[in-house]
Protein backbone atom coordinates (compact mmCIF):
# COMPACT_ATOMS: atom_id res chain seq x y z
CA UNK A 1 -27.79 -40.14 -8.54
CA UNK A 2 -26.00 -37.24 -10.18
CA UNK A 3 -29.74 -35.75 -11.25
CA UNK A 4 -29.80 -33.34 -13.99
CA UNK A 5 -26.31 -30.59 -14.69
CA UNK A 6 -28.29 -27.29 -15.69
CA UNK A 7 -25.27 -26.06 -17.72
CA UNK A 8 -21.41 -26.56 -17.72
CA UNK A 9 -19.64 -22.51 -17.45
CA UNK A 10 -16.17 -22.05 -17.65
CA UNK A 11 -13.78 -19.91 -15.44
CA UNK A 12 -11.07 -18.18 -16.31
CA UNK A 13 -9.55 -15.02 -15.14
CA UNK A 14 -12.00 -12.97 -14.28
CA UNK A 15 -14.87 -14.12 -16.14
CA UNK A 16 -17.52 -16.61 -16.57
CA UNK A 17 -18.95 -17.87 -19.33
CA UNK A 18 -21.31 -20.37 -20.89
CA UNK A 19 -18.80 -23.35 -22.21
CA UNK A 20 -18.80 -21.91 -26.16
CA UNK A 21 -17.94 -25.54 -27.14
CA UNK A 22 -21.45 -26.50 -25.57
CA UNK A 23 -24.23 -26.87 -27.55
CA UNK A 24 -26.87 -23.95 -27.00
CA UNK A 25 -31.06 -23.58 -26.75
CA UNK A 26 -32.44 -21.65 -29.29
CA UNK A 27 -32.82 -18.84 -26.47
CA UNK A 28 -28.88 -18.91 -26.28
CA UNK A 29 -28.89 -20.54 -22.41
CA UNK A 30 -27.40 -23.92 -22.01
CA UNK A 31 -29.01 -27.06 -22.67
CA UNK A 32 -29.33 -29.10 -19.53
CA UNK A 33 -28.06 -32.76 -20.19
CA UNK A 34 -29.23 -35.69 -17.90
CA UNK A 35 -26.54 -37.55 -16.46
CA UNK A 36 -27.63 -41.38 -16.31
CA UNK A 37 -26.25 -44.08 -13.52
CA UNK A 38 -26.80 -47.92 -14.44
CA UNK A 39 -26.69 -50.26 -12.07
CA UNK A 40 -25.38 -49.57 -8.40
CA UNK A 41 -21.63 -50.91 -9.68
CA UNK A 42 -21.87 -49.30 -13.07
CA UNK A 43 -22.76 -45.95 -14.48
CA UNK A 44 -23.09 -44.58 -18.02
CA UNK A 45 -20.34 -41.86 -18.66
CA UNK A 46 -21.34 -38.63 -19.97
CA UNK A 47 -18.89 -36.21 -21.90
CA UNK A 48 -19.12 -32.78 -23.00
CA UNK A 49 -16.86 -31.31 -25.66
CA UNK A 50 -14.49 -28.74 -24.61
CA UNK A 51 -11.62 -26.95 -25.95
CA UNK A 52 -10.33 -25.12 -23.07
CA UNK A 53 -8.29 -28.03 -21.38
CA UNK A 54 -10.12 -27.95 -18.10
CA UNK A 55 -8.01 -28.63 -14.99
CA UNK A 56 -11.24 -29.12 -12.59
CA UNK A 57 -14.59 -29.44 -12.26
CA UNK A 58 -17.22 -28.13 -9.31
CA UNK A 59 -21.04 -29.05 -9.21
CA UNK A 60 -23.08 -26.60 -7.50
CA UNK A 61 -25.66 -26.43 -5.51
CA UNK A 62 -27.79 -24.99 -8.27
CA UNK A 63 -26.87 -27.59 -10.46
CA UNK A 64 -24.63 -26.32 -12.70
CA UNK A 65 -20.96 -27.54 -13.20
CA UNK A 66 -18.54 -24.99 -13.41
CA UNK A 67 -14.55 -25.98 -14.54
CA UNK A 68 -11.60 -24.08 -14.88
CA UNK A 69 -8.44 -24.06 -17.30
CA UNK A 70 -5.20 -22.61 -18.43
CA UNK A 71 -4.28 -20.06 -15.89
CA UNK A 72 -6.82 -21.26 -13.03
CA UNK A 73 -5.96 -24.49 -11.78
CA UNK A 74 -8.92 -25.49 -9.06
CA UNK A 75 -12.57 -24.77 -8.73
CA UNK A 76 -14.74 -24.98 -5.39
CA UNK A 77 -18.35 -24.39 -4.43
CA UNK A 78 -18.86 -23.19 -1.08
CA UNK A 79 -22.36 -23.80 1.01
CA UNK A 80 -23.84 -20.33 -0.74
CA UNK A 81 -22.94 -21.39 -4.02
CA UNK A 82 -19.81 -18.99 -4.39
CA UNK A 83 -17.30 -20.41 -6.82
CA UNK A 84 -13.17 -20.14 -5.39
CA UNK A 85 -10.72 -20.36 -8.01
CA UNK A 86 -6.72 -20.80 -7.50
CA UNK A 87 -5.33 -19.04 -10.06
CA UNK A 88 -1.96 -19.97 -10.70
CA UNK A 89 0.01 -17.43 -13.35
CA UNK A 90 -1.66 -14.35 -11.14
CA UNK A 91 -0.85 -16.20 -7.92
CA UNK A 92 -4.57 -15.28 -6.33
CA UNK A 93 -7.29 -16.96 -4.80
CA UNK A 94 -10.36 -15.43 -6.74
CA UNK A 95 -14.25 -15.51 -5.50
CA UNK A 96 -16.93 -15.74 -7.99
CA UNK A 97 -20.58 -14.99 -7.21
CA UNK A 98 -23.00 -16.47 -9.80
CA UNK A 99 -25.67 -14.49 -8.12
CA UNK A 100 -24.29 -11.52 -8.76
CA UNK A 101 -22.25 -12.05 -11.13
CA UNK A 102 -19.15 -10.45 -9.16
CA UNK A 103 -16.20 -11.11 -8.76
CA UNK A 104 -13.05 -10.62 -6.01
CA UNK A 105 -9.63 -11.68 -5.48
CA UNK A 106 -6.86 -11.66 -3.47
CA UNK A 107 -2.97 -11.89 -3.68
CA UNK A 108 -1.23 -14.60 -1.97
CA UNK A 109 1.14 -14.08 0.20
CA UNK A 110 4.99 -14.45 -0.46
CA UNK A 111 7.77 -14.05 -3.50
CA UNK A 112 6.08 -14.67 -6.98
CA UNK A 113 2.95 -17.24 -5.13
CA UNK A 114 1.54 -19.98 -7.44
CA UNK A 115 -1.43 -20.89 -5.82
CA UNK A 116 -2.95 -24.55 -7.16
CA UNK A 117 -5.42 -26.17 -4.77
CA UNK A 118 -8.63 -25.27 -3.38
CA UNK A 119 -10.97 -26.30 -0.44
CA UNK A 120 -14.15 -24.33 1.56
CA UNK A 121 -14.29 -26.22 5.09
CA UNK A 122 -17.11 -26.54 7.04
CA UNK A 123 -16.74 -22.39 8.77
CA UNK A 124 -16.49 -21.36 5.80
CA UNK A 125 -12.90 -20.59 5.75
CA UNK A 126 -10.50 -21.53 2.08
CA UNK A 127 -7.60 -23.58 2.41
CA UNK A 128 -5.65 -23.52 -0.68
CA UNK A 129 -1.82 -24.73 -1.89
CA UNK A 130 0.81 -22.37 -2.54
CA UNK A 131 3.70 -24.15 -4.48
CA UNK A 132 6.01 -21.69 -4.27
CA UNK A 133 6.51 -21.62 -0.17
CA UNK A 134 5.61 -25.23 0.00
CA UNK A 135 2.35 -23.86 2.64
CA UNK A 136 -1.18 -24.69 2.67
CA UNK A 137 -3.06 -21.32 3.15
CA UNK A 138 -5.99 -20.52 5.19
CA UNK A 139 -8.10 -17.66 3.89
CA UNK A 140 -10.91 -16.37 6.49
CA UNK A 141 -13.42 -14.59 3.56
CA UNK A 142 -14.97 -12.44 7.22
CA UNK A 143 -11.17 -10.72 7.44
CA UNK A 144 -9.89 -10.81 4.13
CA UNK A 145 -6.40 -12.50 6.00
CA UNK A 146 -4.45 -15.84 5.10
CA UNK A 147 -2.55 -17.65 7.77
CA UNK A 148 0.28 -19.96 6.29
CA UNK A 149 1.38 -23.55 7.63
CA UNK A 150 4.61 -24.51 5.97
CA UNK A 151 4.73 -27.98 4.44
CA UNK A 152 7.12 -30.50 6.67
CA UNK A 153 7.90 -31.55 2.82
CA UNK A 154 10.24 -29.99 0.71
CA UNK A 155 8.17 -30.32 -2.28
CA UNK A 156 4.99 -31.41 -1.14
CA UNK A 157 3.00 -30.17 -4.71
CA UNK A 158 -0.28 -30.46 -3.13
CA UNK A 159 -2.48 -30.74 -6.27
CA UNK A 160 -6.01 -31.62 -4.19
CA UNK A 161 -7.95 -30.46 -0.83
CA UNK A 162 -10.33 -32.21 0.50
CA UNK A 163 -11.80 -32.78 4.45
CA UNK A 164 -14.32 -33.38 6.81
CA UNK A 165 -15.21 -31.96 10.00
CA UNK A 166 -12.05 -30.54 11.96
CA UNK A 167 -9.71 -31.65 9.45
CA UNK A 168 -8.10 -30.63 6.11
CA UNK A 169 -6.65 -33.18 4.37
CA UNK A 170 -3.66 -32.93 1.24
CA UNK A 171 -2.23 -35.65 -0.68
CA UNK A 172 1.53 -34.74 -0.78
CA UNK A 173 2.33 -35.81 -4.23
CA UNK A 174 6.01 -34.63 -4.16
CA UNK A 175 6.58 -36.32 -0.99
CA UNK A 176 4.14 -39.63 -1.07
CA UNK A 177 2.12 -38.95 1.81
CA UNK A 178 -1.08 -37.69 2.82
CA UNK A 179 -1.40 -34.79 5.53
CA UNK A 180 -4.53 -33.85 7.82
CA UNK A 181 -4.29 -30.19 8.59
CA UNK A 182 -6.39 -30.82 12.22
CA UNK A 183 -8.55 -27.36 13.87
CA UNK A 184 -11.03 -26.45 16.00
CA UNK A 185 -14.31 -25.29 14.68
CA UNK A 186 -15.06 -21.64 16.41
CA UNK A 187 -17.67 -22.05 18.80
CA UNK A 188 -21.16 -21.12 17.79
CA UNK A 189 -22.47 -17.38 18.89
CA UNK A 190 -25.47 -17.56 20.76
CA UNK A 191 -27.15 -14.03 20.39
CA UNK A 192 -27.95 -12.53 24.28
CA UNK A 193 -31.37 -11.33 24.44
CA UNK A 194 -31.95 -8.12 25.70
């Protein structure tokens, strides 16, 4: 059941806005659509309009859908509904907080980065792709630091994250294989009492 997408925004740069190709309420918010699934082997596509050439698409927690395009190339939702955006021509990894409505970014690291792909594991930590060094980045939000694992591939053009528990995993497209990125969670901290 995909249940009911509140809105569809679009991000790009350092903005976020209602899609303007989306059909509006009279009060000027979104109109929430209702996504319908047929049969359990079937389902009934929905589309929505846009003009922006999206790249990728997020659903939130909240229910909305968020996508990016041009410039930004991937879009995830983290467990408190943050939005991280690669964003490729400005080489940064970019945070957006719906809540708040702020936003924050950071510069990869390296010679003129292009930064593509984007995953939140499980600690909260953001793995993204950096074509430029061939590296998958790891970006710990607490520190504000990225650690860099170069790519045994020459041109491994990771265009996707995805994982599970422990493991990050990257479909080498350059290089026609896929690649777990294996770690240990950091053990839980059990406060002392006093």
């Amino acid at each position: 059941d995909f249940g009911d997408l509140a809105s569809c925004f679009l991000l790009t740069g350092c903005r976020a806005t209602p899609s303007p190709s989306m059909p509006t309420a009279a009060q000027g918010s979104p109109m929430a659509t209702q996504s319908t699934v047929g049969e359990p082997e079937s389902a009934t596509p929905e589309a929505i309009q846009v003009r922006e050439y999206p790249h990728d698409v997020a659903p939130a927690q909240d229910g909305k859908v968020w996508y990016t395009a041009q410039g930004t190339r991937r879009v995830w939702s983290d467990s408190q509904g943050r939005l991280w955006v690669t964003e490729w021509n400005a080489g940064q990894l970019a945070r957006y907080d719906p809540a708040s409505g702020a936003w924050a970014e950071w510069r990869a690291p390296g010679d003129a980065p292009r930064v593509y792909a984007v995953y939140v594991d499980e600690t909260g930590r953001v793995w993204a792709s950096e074509w430029t060094a061939q590296a998958m980045l790891r970006f710990d939000p607490a520190t504000q630091r990225f650690e860099a694992f170069r790519s045994s591939s020459r041109h491994a053009n990771v265009r996707q994250i995805n994982g599970r528990k422990g493991a990050v995993w990257t479909p080498d497209s350059g290089a026609d294989k896929l690649v777990a990125y294996r770690f240990r969670s950091p053990p839980a901290v059990v406060p002392r009492r006093a």
